[in-house]
PDB file of N, CA and C in Angstrom:
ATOM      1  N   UNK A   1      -1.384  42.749  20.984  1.00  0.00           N
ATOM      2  CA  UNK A   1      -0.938  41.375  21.116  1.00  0.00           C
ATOM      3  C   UNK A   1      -2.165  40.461  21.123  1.00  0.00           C
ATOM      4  N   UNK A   2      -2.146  39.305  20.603  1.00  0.00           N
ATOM      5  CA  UNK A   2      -3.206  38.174  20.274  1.00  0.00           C
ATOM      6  C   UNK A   2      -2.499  37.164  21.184  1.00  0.00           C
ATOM      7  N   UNK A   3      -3.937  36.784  21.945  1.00  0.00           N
ATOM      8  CA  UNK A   3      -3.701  35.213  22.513  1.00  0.00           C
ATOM      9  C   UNK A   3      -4.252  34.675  22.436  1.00  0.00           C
ATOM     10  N   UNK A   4      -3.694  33.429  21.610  1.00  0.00           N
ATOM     11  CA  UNK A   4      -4.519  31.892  21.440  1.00  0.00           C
ATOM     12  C   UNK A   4      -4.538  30.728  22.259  1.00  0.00           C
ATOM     13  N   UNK A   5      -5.566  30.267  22.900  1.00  0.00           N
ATOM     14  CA  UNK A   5      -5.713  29.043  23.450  1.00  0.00           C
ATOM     15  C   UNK A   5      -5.734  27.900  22.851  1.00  0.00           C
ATOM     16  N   UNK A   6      -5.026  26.816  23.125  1.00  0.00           N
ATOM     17  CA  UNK A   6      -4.685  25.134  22.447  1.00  0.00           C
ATOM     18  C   UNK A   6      -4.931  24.758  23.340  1.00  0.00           C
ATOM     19  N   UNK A   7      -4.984  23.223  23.400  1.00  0.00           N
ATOM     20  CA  UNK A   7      -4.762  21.961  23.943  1.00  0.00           C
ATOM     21  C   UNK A   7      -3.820  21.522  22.977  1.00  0.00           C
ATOM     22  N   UNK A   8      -2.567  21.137  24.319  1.00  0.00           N
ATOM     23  CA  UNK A   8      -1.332  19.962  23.320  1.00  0.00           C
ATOM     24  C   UNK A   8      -1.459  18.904  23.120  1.00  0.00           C
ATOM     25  N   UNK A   9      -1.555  18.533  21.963  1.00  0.00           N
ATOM     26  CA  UNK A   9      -1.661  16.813  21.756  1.00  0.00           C
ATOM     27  C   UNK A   9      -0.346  16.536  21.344  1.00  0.00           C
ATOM     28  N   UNK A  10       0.812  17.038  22.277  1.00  0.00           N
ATOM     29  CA  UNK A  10       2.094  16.423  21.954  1.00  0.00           C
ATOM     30  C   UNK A  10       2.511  15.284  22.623  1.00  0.00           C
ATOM     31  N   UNK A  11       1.464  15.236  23.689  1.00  0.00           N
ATOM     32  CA  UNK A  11       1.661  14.023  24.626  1.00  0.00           C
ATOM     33  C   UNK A  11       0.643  13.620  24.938  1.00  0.00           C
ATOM     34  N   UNK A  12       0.081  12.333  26.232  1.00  0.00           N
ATOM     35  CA  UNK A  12      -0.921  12.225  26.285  1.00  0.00           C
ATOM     36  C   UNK A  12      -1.406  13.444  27.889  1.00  0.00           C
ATOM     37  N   UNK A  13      -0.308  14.160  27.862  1.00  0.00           N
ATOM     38  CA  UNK A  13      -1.029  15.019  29.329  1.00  0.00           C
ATOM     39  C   UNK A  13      -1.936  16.074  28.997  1.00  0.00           C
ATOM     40  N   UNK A  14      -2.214  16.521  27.293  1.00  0.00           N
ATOM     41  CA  UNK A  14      -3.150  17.736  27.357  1.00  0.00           C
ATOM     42  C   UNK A  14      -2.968  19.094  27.708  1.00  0.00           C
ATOM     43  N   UNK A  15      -1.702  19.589  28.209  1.00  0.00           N
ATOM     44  CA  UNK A  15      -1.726  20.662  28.767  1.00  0.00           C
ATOM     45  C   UNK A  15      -2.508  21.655  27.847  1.00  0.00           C
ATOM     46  N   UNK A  16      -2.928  22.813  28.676  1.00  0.00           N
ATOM     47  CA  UNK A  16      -3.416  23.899  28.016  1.00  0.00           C
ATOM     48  C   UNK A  16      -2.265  24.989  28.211  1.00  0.00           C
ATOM     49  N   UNK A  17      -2.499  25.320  26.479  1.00  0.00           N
ATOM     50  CA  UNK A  17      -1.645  26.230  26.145  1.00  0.00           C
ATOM     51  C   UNK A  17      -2.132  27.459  25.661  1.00  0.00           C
ATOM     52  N   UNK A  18      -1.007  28.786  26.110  1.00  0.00           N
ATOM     53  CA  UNK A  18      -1.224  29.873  25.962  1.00  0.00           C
ATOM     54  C   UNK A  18      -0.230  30.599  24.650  1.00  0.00           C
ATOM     55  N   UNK A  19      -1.126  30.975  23.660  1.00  0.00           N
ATOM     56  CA  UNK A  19       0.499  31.795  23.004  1.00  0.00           C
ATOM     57  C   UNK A  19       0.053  32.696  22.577  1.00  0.00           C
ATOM     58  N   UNK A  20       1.123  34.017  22.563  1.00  0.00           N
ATOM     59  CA  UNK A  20       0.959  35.262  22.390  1.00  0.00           C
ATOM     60  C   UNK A  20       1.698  35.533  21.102  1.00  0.00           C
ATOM     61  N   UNK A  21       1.251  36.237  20.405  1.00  0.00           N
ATOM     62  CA  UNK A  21       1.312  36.767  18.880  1.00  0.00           C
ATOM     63  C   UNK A  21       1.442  37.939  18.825  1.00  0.00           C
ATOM     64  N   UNK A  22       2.273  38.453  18.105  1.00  0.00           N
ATOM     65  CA  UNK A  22       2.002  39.552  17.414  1.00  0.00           C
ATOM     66  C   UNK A  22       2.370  39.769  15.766  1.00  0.00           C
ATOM     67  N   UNK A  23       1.661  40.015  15.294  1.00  0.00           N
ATOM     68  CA  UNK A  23       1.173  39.573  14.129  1.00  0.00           C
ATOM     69  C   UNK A  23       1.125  38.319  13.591  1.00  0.00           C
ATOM     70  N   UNK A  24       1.933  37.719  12.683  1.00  0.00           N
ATOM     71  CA  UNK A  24       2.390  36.147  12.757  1.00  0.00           C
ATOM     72  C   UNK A  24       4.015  35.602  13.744  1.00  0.00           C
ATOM     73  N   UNK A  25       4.304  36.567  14.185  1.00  0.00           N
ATOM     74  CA  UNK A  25       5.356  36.154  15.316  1.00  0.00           C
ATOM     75  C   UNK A  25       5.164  35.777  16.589  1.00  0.00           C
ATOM     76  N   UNK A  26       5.235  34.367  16.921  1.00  0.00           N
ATOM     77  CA  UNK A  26       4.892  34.162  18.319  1.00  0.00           C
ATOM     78  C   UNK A  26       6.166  34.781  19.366  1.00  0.00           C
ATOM     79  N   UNK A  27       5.549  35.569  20.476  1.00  0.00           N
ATOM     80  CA  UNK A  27       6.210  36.194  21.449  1.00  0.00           C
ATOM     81  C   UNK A  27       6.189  35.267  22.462  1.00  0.00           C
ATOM     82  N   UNK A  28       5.215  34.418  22.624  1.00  0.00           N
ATOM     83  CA  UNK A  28       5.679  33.519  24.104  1.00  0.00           C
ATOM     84  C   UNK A  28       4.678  32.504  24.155  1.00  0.00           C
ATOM     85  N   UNK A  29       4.648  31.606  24.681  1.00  0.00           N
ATOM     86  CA  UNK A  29       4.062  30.046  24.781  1.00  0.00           C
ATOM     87  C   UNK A  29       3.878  29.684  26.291  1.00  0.00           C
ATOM     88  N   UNK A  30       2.883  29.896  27.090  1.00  0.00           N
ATOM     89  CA  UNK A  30       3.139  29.435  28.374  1.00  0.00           C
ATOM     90  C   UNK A  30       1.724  28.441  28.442  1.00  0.00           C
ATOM     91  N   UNK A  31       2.131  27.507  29.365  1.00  0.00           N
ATOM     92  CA  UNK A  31       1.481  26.357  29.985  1.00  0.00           C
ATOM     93  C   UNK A  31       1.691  25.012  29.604  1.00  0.00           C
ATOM     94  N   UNK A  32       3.104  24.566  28.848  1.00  0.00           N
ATOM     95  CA  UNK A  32       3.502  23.892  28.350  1.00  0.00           C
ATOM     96  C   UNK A  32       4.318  22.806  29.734  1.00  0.00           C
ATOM     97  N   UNK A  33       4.172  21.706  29.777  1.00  0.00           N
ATOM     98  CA  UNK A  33       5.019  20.880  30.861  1.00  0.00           C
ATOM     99  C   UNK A  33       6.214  20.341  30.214  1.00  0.00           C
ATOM    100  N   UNK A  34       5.986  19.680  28.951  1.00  0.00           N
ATOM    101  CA  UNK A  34       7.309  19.207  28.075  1.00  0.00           C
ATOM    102  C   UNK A  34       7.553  20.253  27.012  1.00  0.00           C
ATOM    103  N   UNK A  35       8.699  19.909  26.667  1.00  0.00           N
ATOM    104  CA  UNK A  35       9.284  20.757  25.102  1.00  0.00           C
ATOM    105  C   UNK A  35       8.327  20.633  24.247  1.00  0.00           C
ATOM    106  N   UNK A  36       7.537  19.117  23.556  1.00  0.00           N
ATOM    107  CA  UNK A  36       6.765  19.143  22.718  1.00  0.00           C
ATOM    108  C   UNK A  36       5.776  20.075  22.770  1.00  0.00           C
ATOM    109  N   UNK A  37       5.276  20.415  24.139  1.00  0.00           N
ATOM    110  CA  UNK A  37       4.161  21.431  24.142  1.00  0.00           C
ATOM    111  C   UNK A  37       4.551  22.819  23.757  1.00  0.00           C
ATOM    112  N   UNK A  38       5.768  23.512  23.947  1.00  0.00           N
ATOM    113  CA  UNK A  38       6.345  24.530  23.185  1.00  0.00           C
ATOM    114  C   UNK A  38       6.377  24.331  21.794  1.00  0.00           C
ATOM    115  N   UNK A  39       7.211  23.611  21.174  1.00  0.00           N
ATOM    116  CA  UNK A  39       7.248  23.226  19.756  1.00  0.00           C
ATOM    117  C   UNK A  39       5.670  22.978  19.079  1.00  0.00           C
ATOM    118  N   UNK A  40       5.254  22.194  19.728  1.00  0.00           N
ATOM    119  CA  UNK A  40       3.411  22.121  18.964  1.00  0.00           C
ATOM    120  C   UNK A  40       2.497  23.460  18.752  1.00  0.00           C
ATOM    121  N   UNK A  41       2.972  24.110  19.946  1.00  0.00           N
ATOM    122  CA  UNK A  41       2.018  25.595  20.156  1.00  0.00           C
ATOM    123  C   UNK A  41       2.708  26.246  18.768  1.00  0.00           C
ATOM    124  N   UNK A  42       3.981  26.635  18.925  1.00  0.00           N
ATOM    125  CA  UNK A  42       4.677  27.034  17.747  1.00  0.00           C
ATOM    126  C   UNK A  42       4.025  27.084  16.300  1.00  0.00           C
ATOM    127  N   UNK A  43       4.279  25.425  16.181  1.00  0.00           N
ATOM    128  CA  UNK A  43       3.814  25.201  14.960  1.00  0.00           C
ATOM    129  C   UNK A  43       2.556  24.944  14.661  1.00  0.00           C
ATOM    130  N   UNK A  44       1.280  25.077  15.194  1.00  0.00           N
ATOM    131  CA  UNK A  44       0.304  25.006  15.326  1.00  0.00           C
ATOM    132  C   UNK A  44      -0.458  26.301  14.962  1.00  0.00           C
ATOM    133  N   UNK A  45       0.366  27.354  15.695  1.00  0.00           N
ATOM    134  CA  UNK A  45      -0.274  28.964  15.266  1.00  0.00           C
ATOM    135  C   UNK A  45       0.226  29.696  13.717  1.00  0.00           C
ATOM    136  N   UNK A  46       1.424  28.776  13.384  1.00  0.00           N
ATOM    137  CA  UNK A  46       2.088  29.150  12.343  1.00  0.00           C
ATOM    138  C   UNK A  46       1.647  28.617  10.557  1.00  0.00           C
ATOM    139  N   UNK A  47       1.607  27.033  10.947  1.00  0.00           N
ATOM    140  CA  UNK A  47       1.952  26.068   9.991  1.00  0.00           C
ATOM    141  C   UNK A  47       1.375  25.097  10.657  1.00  0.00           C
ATOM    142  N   UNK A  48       0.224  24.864  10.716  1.00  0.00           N
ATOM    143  CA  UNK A  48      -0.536  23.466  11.211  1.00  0.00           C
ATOM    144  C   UNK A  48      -0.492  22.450  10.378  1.00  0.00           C
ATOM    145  N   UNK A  49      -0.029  21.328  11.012  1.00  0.00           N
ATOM    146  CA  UNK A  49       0.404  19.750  10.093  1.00  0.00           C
ATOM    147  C   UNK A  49       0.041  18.639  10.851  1.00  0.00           C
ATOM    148  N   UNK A  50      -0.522  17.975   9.884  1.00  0.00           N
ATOM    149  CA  UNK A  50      -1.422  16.614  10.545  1.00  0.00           C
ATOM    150  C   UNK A  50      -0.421  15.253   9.744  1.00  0.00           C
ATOM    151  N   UNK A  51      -0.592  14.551  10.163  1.00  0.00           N
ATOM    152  CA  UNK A  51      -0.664  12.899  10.181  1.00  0.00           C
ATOM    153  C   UNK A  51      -1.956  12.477   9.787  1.00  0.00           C
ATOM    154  N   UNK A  52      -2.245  12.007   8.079  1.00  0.00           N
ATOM    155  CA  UNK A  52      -3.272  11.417   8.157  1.00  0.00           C
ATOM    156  C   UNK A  52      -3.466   9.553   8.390  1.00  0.00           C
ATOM    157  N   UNK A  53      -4.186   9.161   8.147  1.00  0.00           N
ATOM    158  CA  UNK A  53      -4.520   7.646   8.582  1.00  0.00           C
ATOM    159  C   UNK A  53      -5.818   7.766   7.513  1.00  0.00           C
ATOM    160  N   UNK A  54      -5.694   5.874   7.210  1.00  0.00           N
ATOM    161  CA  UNK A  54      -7.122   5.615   6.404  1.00  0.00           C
ATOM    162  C   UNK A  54      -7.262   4.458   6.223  1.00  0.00           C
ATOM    163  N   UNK A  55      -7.415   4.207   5.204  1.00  0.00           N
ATOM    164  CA  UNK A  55      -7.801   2.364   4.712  1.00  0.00           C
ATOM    165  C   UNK A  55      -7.911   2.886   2.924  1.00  0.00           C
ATOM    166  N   UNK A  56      -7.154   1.873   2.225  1.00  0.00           N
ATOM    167  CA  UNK A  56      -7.217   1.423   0.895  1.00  0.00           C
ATOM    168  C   UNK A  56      -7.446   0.221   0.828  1.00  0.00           C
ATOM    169  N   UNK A  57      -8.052  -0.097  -0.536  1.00  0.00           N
ATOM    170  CA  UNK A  57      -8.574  -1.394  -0.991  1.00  0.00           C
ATOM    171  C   UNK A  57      -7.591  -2.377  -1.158  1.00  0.00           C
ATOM    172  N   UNK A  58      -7.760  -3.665  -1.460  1.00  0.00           N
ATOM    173  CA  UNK A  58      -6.490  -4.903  -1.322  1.00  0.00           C
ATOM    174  C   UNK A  58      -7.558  -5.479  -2.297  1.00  0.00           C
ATOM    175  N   UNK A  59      -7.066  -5.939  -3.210  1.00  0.00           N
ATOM    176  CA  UNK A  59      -7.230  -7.037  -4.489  1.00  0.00           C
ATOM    177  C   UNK A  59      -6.041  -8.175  -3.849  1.00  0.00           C
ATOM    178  N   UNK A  60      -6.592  -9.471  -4.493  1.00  0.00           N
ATOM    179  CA  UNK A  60      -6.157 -10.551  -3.788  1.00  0.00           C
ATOM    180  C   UNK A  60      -5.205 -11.042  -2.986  1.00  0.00           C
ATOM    181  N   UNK A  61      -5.962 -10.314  -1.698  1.00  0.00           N
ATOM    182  CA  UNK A  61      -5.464 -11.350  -0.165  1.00  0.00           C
ATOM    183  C   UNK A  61      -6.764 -11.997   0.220  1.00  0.00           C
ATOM    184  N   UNK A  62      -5.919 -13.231   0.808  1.00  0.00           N
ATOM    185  CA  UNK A  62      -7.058 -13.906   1.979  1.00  0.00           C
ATOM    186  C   UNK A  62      -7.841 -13.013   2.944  1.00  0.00           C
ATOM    187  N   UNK A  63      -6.689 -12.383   3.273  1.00  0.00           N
ATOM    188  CA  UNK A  63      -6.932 -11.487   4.802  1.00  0.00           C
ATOM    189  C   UNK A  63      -7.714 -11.093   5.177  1.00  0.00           C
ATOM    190  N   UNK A  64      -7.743 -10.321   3.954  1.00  0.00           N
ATOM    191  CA  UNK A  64      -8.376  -8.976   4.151  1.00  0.00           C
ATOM    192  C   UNK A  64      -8.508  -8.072   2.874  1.00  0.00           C
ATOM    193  N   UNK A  65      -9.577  -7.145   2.968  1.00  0.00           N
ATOM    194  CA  UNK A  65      -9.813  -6.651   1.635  1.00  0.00           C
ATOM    195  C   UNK A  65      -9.833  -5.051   1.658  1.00  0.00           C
ATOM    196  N   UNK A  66      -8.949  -4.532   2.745  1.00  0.00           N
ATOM    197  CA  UNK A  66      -8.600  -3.331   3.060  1.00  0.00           C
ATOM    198  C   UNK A  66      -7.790  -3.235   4.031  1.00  0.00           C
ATOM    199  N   UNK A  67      -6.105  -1.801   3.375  1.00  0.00           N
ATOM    200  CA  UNK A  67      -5.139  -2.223   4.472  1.00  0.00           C
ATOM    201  C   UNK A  67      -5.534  -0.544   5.144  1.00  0.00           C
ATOM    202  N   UNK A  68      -4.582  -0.481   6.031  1.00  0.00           N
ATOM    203  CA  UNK A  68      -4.663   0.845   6.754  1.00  0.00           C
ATOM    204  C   UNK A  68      -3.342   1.430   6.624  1.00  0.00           C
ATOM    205  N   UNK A  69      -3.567   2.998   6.005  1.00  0.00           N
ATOM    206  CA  UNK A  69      -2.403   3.735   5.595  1.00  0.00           C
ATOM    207  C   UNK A  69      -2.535   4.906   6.741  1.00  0.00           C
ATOM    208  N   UNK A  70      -1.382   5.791   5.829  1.00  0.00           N
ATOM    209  CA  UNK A  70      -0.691   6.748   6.608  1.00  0.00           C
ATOM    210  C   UNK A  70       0.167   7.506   5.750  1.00  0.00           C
ATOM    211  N   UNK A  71       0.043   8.531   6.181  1.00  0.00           N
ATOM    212  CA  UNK A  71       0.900   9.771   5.789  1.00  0.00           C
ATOM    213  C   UNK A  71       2.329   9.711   6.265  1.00  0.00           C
ATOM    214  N   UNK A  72       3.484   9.407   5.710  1.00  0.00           N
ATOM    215  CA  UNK A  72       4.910   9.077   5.603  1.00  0.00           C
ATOM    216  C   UNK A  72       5.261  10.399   7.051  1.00  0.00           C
ATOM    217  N   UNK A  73       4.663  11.505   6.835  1.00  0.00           N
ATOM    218  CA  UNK A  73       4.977  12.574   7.400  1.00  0.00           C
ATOM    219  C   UNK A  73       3.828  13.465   7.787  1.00  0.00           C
ATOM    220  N   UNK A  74       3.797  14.637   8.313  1.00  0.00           N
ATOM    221  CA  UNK A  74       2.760  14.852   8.613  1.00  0.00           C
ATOM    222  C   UNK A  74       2.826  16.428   7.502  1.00  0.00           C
ATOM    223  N   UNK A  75       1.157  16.397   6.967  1.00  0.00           N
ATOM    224  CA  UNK A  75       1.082  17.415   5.892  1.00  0.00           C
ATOM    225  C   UNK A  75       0.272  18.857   6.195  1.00  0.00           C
ATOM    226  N   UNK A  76       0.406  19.471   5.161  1.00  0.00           N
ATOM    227  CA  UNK A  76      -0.124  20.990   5.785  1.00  0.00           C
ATOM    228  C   UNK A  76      -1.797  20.635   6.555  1.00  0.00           C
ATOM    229  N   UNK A  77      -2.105  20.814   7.271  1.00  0.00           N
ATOM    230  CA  UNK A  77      -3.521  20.760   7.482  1.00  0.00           C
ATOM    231  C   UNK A  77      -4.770  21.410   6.562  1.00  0.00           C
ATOM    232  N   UNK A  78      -4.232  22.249   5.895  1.00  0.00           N
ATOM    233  CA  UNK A  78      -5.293  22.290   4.280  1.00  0.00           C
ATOM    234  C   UNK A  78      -5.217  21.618   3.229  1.00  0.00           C
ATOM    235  N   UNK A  79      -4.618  20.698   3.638  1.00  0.00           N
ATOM    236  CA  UNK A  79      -4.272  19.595   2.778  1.00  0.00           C
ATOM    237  C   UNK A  79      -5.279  18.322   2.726  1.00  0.00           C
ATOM    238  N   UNK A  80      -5.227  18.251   4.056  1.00  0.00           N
ATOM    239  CA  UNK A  80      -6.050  17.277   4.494  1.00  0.00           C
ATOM    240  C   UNK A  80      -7.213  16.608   3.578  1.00  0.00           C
ATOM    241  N   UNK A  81      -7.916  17.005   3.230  1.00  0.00           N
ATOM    242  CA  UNK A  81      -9.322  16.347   2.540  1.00  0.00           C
ATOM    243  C   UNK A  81      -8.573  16.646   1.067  1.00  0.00           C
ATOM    244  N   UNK A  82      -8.173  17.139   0.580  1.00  0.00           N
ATOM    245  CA  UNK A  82      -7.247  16.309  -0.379  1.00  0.00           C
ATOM    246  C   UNK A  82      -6.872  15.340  -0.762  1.00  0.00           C
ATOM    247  N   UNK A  83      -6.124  14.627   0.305  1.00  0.00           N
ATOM    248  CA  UNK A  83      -5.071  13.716   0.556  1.00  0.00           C
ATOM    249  C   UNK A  83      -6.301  12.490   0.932  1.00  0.00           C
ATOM    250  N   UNK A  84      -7.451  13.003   1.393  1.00  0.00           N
ATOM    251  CA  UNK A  84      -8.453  11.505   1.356  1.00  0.00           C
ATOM    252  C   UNK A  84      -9.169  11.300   0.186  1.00  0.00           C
ATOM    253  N   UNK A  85      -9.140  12.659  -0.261  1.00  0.00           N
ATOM    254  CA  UNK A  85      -9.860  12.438  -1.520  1.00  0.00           C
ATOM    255  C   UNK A  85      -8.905  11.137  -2.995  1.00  0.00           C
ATOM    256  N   UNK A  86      -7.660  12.130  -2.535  1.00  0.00           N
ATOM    257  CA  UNK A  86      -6.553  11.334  -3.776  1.00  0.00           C
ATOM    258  C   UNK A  86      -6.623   9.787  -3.498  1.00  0.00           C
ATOM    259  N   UNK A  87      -7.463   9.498  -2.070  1.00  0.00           N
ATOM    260  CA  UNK A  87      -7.461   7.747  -1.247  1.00  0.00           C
ATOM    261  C   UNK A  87      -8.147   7.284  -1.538  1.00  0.00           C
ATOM    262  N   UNK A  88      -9.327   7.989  -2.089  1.00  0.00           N
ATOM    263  CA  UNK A  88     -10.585   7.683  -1.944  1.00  0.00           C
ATOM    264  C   UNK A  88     -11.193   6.101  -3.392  1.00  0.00           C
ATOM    265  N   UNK A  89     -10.428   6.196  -4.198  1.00  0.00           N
ATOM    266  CA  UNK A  89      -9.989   5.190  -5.439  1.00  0.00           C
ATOM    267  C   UNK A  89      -8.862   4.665  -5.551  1.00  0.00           C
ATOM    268  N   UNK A  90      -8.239   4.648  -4.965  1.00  0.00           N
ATOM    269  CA  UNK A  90      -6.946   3.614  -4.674  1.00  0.00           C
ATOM    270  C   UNK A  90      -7.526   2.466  -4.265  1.00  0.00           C
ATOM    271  N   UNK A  91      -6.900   0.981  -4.902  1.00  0.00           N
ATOM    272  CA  UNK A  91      -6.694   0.204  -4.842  1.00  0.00           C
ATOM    273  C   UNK A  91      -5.278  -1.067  -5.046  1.00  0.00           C
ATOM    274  N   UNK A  92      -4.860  -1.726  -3.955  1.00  0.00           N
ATOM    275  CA  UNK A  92      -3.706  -1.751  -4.144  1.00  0.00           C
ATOM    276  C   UNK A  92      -4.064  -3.358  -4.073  1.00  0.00           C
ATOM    277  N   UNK A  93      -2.977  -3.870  -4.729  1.00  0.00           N
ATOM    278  CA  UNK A  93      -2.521  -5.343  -5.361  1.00  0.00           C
ATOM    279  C   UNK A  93      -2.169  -6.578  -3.889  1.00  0.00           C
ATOM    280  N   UNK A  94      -2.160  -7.653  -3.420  1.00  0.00           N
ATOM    281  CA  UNK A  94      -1.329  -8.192  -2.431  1.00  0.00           C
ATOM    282  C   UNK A  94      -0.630  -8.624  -2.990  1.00  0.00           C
ATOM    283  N   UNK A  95       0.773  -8.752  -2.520  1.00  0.00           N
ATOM    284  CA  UNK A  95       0.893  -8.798  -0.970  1.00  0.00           C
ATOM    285  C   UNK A  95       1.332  -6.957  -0.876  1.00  0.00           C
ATOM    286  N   UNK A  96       0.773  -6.727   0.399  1.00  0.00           N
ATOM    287  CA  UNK A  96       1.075  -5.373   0.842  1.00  0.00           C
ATOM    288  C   UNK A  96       1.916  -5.314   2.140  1.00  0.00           C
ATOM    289  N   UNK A  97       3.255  -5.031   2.261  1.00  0.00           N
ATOM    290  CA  UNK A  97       3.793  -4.840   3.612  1.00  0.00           C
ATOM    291  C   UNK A  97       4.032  -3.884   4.331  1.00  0.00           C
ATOM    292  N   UNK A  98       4.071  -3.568   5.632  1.00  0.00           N
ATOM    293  CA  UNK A  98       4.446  -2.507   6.448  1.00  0.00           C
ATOM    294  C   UNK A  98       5.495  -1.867   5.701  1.00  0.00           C
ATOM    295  N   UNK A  99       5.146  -0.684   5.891  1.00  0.00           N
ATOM    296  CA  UNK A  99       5.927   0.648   5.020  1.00  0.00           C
ATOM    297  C   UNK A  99       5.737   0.678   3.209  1.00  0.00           C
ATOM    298  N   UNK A 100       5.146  -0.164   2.725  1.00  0.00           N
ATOM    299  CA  UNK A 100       5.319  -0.167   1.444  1.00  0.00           C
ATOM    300  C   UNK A 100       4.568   1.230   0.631  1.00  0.00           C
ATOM    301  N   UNK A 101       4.809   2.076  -0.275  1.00  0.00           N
ATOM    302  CA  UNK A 101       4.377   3.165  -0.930  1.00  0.00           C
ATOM    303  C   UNK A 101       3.257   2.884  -1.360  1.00  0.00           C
ATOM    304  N   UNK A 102       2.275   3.769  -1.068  1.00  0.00           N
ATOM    305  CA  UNK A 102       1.077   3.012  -1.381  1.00  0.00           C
ATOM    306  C   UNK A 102       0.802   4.632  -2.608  1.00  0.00           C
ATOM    307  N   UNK A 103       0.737   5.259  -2.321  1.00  0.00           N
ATOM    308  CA  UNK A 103       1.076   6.426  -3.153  1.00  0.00           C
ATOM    309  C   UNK A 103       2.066   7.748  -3.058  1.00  0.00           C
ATOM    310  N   UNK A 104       2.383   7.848  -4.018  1.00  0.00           N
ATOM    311  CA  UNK A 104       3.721   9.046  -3.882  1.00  0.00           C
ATOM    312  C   UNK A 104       3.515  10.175  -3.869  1.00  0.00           C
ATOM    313  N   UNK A 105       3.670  11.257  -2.957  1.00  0.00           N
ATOM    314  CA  UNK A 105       3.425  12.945  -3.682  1.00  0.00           C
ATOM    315  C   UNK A 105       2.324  13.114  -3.305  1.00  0.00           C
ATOM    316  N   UNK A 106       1.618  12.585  -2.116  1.00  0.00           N
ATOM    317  CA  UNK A 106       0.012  12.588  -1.978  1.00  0.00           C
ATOM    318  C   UNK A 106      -0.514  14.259  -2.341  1.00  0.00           C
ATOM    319  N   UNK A 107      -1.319  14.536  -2.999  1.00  0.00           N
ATOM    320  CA  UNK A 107      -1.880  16.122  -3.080  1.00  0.00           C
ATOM    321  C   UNK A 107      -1.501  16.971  -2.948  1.00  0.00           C
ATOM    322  N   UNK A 108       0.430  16.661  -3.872  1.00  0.00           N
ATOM    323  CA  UNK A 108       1.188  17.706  -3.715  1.00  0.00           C
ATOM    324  C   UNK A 108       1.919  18.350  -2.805  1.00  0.00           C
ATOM    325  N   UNK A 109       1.959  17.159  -2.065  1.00  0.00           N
ATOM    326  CA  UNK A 109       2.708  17.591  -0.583  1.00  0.00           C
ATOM    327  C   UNK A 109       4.059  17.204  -0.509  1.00  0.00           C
ATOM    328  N   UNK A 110       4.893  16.754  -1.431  1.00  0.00           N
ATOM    329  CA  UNK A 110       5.877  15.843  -1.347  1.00  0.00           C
ATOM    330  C   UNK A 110       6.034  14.902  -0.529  1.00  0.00           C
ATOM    331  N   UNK A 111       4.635  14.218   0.118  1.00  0.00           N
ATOM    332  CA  UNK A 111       4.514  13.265   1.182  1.00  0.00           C
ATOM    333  C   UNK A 111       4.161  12.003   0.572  1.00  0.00           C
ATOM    334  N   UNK A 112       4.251  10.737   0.424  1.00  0.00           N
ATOM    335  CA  UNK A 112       3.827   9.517   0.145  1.00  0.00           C
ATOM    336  C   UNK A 112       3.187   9.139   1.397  1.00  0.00           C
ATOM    337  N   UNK A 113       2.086   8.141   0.995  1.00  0.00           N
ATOM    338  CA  UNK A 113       1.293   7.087   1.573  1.00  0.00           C
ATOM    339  C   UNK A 113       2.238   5.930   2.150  1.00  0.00           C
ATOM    340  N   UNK A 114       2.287   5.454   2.949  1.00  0.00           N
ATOM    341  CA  UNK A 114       2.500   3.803   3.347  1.00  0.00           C
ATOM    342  C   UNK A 114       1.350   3.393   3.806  1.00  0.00           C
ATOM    343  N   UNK A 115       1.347   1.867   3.702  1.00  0.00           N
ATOM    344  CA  UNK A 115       1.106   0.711   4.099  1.00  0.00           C
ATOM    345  C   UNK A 115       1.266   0.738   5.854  1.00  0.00           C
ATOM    346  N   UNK A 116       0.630   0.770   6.408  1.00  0.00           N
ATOM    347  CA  UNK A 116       0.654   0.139   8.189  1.00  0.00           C
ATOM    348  C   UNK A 116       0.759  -1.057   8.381  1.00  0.00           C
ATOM    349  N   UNK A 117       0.136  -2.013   7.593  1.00  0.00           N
ATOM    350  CA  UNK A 117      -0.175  -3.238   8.459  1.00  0.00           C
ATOM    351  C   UNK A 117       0.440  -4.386   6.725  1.00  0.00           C
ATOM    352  N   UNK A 118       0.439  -5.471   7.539  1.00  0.00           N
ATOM    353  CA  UNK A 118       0.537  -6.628   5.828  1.00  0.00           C
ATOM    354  C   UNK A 118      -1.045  -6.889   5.339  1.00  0.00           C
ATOM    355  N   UNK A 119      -0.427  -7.394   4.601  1.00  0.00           N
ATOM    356  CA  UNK A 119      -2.023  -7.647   4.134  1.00  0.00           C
ATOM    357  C   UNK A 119      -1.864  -8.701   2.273  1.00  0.00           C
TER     358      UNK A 119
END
């Protein structure tokens, strides 16, 4: 049996978590205070998935000349530098509003980009 140590970032309490494996089957999860800390340990030893965040370019606003995005959903975690890379030349038009698609399908994830903020 394998045991892995986490910290939950399902909340802001941190608990430390314990989970026991055997092979890729988790057998048990202890040190969890909420559900999220079960469910995170879970999927964390299994299938790790992030939420990314960033900034793309803005062609004519007053505002501002960069909005701040986000990952619609959260994507495989080997995904990750991918998904900044596919950001990394984007430039988007104003007006830009909260939630708007800023790109679709980011790096093959079936995840789109939004828009966070107006701009």
């Amino acid at each position: 049996m394998i045991k892995k140590e986490l910290t939950c970032i399902g909340c802001p309490m941190g608990c430390p978590l314990t989970v026991e494996m055997e092979g890729s089957e988790v057998k048990s999860v202890a040190g969890f205070t909420c559900k999220r800390g079960d469910v995170y340990a879970r999927k964390e030893v299994t299938n790790p998935t992030r939420i990314v965040t960033s900034t793309v370019r803005v062609t004519g606003s007053s505002m501002t000349h960069m909005v701040s995005v986000k990952t619609k959903e959260d994507i495989p975690k080997d995904k990750i530098f991918a998904c900044v890379e596919a950001l990394k030349n984007i430039t988007v038009a104003a007006p830009v509003h909260i939630g708007d698609v800023i790109l679709t399908d980011v790096a093959g994830t079936g995840v789109d980009i939004i828009a966070t903020r107006n701009a």
